[in-house]
Every structure is written in structure tokens, then in C-alpha cells.
Protein backbone atom coordinates (compact mmCIF):
# COMPACT_ATOMS: atom_id res chain seq x y z
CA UNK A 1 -105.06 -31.83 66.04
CA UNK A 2 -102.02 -33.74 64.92
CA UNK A 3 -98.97 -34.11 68.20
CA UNK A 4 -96.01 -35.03 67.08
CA UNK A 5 -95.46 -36.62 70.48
CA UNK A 6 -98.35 -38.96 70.04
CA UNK A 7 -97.25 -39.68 66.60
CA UNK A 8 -93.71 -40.88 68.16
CA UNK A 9 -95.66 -43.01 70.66
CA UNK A 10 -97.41 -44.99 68.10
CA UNK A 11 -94.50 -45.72 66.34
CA UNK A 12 -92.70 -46.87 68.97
CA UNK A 13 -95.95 -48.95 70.16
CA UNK A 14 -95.60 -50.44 66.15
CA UNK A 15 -91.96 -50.82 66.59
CA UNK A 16 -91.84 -52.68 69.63
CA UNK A 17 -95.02 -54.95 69.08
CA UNK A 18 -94.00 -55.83 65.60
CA UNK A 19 -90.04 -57.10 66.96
CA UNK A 20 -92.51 -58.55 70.39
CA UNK A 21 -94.73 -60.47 68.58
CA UNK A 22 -91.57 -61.69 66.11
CA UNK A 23 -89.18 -62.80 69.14
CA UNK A 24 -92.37 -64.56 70.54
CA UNK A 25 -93.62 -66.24 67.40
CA UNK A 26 -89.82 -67.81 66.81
CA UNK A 27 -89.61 -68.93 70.52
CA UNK A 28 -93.05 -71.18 70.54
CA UNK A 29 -92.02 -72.31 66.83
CA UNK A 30 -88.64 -73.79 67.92
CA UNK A 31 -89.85 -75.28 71.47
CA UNK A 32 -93.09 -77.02 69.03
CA UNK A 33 -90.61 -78.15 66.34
CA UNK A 34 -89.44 -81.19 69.05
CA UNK A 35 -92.99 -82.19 69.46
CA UNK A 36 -94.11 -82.24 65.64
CA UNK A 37 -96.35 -79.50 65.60
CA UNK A 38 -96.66 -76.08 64.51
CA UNK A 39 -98.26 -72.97 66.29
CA UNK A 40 -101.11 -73.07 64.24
CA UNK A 41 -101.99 -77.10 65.45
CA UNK A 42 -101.64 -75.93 68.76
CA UNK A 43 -104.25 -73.17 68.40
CA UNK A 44 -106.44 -76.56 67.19
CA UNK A 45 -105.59 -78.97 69.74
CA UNK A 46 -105.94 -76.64 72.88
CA UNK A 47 -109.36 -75.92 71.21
CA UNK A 48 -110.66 -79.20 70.83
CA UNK A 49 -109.05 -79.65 74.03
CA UNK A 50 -111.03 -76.49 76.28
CA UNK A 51 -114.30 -77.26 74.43
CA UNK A 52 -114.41 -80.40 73.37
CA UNK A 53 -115.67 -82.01 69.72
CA UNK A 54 -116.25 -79.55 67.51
CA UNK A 55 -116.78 -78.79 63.76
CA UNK A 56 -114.77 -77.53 61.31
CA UNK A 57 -116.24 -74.06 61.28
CA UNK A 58 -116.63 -73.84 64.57
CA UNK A 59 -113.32 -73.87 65.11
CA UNK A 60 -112.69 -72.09 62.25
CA UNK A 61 -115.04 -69.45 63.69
CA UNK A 62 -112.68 -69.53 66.79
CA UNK A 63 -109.76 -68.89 65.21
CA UNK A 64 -110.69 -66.53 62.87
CA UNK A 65 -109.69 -68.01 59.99
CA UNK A 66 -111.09 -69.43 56.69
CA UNK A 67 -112.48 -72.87 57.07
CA UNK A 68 -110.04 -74.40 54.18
CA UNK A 69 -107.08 -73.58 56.69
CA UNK A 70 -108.55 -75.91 59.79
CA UNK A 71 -109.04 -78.35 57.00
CA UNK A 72 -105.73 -78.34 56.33
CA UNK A 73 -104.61 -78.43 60.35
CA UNK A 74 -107.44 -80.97 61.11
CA UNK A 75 -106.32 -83.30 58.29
CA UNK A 76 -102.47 -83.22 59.01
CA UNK A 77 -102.92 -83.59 62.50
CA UNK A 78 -105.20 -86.49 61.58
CA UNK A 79 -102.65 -88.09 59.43
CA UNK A 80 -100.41 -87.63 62.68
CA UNK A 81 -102.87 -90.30 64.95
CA UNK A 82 -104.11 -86.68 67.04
CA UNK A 83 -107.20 -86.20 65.98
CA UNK A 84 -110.30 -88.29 64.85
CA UNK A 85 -112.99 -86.97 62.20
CA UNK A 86 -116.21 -88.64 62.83
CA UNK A 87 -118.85 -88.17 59.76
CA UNK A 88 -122.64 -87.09 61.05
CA UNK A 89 -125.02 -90.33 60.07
CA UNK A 90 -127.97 -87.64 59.41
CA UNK A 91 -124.75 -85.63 56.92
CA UNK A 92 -121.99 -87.41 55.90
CA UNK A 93 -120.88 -83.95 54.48
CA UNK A 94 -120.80 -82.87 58.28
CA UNK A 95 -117.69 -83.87 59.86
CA UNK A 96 -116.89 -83.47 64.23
CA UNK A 97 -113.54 -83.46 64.99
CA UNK A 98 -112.15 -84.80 68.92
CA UNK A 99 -108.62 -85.44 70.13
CA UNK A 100 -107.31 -88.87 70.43
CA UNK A 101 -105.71 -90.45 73.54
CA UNK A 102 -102.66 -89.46 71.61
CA UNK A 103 -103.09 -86.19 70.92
CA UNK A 104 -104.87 -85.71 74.69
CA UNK A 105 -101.25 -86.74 75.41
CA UNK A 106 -99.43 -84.39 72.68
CA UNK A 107 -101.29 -81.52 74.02
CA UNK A 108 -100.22 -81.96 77.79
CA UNK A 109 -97.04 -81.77 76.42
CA UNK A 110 -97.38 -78.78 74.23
CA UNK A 111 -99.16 -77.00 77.11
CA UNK A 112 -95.94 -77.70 79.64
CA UNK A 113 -93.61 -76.79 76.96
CA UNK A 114 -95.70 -73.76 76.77
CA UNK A 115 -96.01 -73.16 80.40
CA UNK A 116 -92.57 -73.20 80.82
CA UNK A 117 -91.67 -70.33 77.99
CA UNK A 118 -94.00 -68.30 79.16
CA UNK A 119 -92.50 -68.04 82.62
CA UNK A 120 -89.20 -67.52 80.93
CA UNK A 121 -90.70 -65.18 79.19
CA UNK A 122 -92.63 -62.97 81.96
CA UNK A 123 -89.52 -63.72 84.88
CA UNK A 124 -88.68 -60.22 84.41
CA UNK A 125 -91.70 -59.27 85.91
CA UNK A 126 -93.00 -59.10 88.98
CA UNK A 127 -97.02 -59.78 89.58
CA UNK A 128 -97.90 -55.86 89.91
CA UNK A 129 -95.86 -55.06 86.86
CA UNK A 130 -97.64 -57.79 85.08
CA UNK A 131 -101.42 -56.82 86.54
CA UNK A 132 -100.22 -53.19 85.34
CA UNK A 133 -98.78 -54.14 82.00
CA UNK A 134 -101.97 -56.08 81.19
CA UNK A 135 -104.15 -53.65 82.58
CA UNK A 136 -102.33 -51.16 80.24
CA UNK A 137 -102.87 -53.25 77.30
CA UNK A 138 -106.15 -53.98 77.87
CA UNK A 139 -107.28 -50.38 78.19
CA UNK A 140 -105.52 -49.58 74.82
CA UNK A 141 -107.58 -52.27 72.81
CA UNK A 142 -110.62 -51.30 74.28
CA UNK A 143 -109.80 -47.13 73.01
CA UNK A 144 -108.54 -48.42 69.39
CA UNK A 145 -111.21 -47.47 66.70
CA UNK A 146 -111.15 -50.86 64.79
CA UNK A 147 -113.07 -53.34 67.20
């Protein structure tokens, strides 16, 4: 039966997660944009970097996303000294990608640049409001119908 209450609620839940996920997107673009990279090449390198050597579509598989696009990531990043692509002897076609010292190095970076925002970004919290917030938010994915 349709509530217009609940109707309200879901818009505001749009509202608020739409402007959310906008603030939060601009905030890790400009503190990347000093270290060369963009979101997306993070997403790679913190990859490579958790599970080690990988594939293209395994990490495109990861990401969700169409194995063209990591081509694209892999190769700039490449171009950038951060990553090396190493061809399979038994399938040349077959290509592993790894992080370089370099990029080993660009990563730590990224990942305290990272750290940092995101306790800028949670300081208005305190841990219970955070355990309660994701708790929340993790009890709403699990009830939405698309899974």
C-alpha cells in the first residue's frame, strides 16, 4: 500500500546520497590531483596492492567494470613508471599486471592522503554514531530488492 511518509523518506535518502556521494567524489579528486592520479587509478593500485599481480579481468572483475576501462587505467598508469605488464610465455595475449617500487611508493601516499580525508571526513562522529550509522546502512542494502 503506497505511504506517503515512506515515499518522503526515499527521497530524502536519494537526495542526500546523491549531494554525499558528490561532496565525497570532489574531495578525493582534488587531494589525488597533487599526486597525478585519478580516483579510478587508485581503485587499481590499492588492488594490485591488497592482492597482488593480477590480470586484466580480474581486476576488471573487481571493479565491476568493462575490461577496455582497466586497459585504459593499466596502460596510463604504465606510461606513468607505476605499474609493469608482464606478457605470459605460454600466451603472449595474456598479460599480469604488478606495481612497481614506484607506484608501491605512489600508493602509500595515496593511501595517507586518503587516510587523512577520511578522518576529516568522519570527525563529526563519534565511534557509536559511526558503528550505528554503518550498521544502519548496512541493514538497508541487505533489504533493497536489487542485489
Amino acid at each position: 500500500m503506497f505511504n506517503p511518509k515512506e515515499m518522503e523518506w526515499l527521497e530524502r535518502v536519494q537526495e542526500k546520497t546523491i549531494l554525499f556521494k558528490r561532496k565525497v567524489s570532489l574531495l578525493v579528486k582534488e587531494n589525488l590531483e597533487p599526486l597525478g592520479i585519478t580516483p579510478f587509478q587508485l581503485q587499481i593500485l590499492w588492488l594490485l596492492g591488497k592482492d597482488g599481480e593480477m590480470g586484466t579481468t580480474q581486476l576488471a572483475e573487481k571493479l565491476k567494470v568493462k575490461p577496455s576501462a582497466v586497459t585504459m587505467g593499466t596502460n596510463q598508469l604504465h606510461k606513468r613508471g607505476w605499474l609493469n605488464r608482464i606478457h605470459l610465455e605460454s600466451d603472449r595475449r595474456q598479460i599480469r599486471i604488478t606495481l612497481t617500487a614506484e607506484g608501491e611508493r605512489l600508493l602509500m601516499k595515496a593511501k595517507g592522503t586518503h587516510n587523512q580525508l577520511a578522518s576529516e571526513l568522519f570527525s563529526c562522529f563519534d565511534e557509536k554514531e559511526l558503528a550505528d550509522f554503518f550498521c544502519l546502512v548496512d541493514k538497508l542494502e541487505q533489504n533493497t530488492f536489487v542485489k
